[in-house]
Protein backbone atom coordinates (compact mmCIF):
# COMPACT_ATOMS: atom_id res chain seq x y z
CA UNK A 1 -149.95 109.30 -62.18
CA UNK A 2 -146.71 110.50 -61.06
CA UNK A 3 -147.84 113.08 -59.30
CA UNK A 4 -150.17 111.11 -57.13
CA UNK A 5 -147.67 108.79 -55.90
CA UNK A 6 -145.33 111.66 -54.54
CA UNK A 7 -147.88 112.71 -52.53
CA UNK A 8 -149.46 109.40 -51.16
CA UNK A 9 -148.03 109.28 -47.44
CA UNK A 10 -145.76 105.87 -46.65
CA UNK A 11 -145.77 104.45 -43.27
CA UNK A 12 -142.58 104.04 -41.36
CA UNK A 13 -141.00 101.43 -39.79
CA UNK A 14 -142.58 101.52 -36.91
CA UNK A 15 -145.88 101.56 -38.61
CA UNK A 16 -144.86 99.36 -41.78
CA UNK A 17 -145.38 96.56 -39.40
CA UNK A 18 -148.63 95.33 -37.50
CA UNK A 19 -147.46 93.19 -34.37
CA UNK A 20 -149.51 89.96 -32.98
CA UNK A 21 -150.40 89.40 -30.02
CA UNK A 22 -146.56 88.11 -29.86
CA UNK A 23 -145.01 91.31 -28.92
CA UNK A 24 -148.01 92.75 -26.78
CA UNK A 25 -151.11 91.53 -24.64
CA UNK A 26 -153.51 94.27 -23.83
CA UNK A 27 -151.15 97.15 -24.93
CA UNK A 28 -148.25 95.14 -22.40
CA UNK A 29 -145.37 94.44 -24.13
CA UNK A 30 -144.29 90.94 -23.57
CA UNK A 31 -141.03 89.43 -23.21
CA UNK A 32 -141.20 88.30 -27.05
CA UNK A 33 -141.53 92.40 -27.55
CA UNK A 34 -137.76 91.88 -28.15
CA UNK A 35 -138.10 90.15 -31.28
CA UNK A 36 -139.87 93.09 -32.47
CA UNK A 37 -137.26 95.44 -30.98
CA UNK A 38 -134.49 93.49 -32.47
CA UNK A 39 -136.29 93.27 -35.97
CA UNK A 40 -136.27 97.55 -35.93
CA UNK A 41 -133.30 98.19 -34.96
CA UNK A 42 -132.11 96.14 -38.02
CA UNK A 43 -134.31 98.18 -40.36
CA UNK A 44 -132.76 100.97 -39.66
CA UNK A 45 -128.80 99.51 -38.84
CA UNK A 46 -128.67 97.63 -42.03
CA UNK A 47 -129.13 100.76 -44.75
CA UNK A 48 -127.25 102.90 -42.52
CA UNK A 49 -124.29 100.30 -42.52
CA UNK A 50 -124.53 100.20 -46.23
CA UNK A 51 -124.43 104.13 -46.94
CA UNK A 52 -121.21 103.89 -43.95
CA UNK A 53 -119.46 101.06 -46.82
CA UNK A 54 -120.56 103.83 -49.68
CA UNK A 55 -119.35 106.98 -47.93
CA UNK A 56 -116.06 105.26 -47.38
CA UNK A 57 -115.54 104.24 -50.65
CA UNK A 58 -116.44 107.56 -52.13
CA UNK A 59 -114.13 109.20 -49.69
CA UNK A 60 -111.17 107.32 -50.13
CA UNK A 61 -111.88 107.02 -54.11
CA UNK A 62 -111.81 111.24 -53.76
CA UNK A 63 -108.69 111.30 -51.42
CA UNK A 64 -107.07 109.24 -54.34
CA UNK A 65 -108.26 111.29 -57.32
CA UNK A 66 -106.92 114.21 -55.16
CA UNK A 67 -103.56 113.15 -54.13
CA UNK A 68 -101.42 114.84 -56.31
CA UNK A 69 -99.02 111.96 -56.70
CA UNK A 70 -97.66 112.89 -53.19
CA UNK A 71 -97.09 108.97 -51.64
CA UNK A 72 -98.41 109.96 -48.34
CA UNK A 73 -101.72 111.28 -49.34
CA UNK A 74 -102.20 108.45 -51.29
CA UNK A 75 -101.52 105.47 -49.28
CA UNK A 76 -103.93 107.01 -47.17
CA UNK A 77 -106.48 107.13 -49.46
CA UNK A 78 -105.43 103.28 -50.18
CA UNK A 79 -105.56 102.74 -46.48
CA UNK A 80 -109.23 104.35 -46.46
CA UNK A 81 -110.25 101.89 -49.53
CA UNK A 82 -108.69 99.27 -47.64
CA UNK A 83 -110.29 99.58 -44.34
CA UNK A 84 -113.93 99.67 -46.76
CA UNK A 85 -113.58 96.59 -48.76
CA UNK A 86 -112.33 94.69 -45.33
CA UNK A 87 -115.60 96.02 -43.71
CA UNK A 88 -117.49 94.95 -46.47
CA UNK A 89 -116.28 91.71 -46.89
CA UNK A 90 -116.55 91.11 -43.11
CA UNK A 91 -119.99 91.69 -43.01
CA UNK A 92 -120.33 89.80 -46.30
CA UNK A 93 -118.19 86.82 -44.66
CA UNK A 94 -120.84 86.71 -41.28
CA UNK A 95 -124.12 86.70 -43.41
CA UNK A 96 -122.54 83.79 -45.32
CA UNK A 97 -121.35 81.97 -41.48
CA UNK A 98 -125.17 82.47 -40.03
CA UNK A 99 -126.12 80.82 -43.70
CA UNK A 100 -123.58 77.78 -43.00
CA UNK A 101 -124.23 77.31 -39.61
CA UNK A 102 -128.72 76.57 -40.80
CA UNK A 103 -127.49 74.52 -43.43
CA UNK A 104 -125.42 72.41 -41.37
CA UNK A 105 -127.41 72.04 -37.83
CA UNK A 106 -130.94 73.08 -39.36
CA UNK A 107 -131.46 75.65 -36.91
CA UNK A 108 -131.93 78.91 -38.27
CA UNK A 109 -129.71 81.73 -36.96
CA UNK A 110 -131.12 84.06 -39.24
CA UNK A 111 -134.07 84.52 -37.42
CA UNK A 112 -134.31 86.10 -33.92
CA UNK A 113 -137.07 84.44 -32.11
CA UNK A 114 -137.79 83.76 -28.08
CA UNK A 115 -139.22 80.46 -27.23
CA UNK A 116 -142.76 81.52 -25.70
C-alpha cells in the first residue's frame, strides 16, 4: 500500500487548483487573474519563509555549539538567534494585526479579492 502511494503522481500548485471563470474568460486572463497570482505566490513564499526561520535557527544554534567559548564567536551566534526569533515573531505579530483589524471593522484582510 506503501508502495503505491510513492508512485501516484501529485499535482502542483499550479495544477492543485482549478480556476473559475474569475481569473479567465475564454483562456483571457482577467483583471481578477491577480487574485490567483497573489494566492501562488503565497504557496510557495510561505514554506520557503518558514525553512528561511529554520535554517537560521539551526545555523546560529551550530555557530553556538561551535564557539569554543571564544565571546566573539558566540555573540554572533546569539546575534544570528536573535535576528531569527525577531523575524519570527514579526511575522507572527502581522498575522495576528490582519486577524485584529477583521475582528474589529469586519472586513477581512486575510483574503485578497478584487471587486469585479
Amino acid at each position: 500500500m506503501l508502495i503505491k502511494n510513492i508512485f501516484k503522481p501529485k499535482l502542483v500548485f499550479a495544477q492543485g487548483n482549478i480556476w473559475s471563470n474569475r481569473c479567465q474568460t475564454d483562456g483571457v486572463a482577467t483583471i481578477q487573474g491577480f487574485e490567483c497570482l497573489f494566492q501562488n505566490i503565497l504557496q510557495v513564499i510561505v514554506p520557503v519563509v518558514g525553512l528561511v526561520f529554520f535554517a537560521m535557527f539551526i545555523n546560529g544554534g551550530f555557530k553556538y555549539l561551535t564557539s569554543g567559548g571564544d565571546p566573539k564567536k558566540a555573540a554572533a551566534a546569539t546575534k544570528t538567534l536573535t535576528v531569527a526569533f525577531i523575524g519570527l515573531i514579526g511575522v507572527i505579530a502581522s498575522w495576528f494585526i490582519l486577524l485584529f483589524i477583521k475582528k474589529f471593522t469586519g472586513i477581512d484582510v486575510t483574503i485578497f479579492k478584487i471587486p469585479s
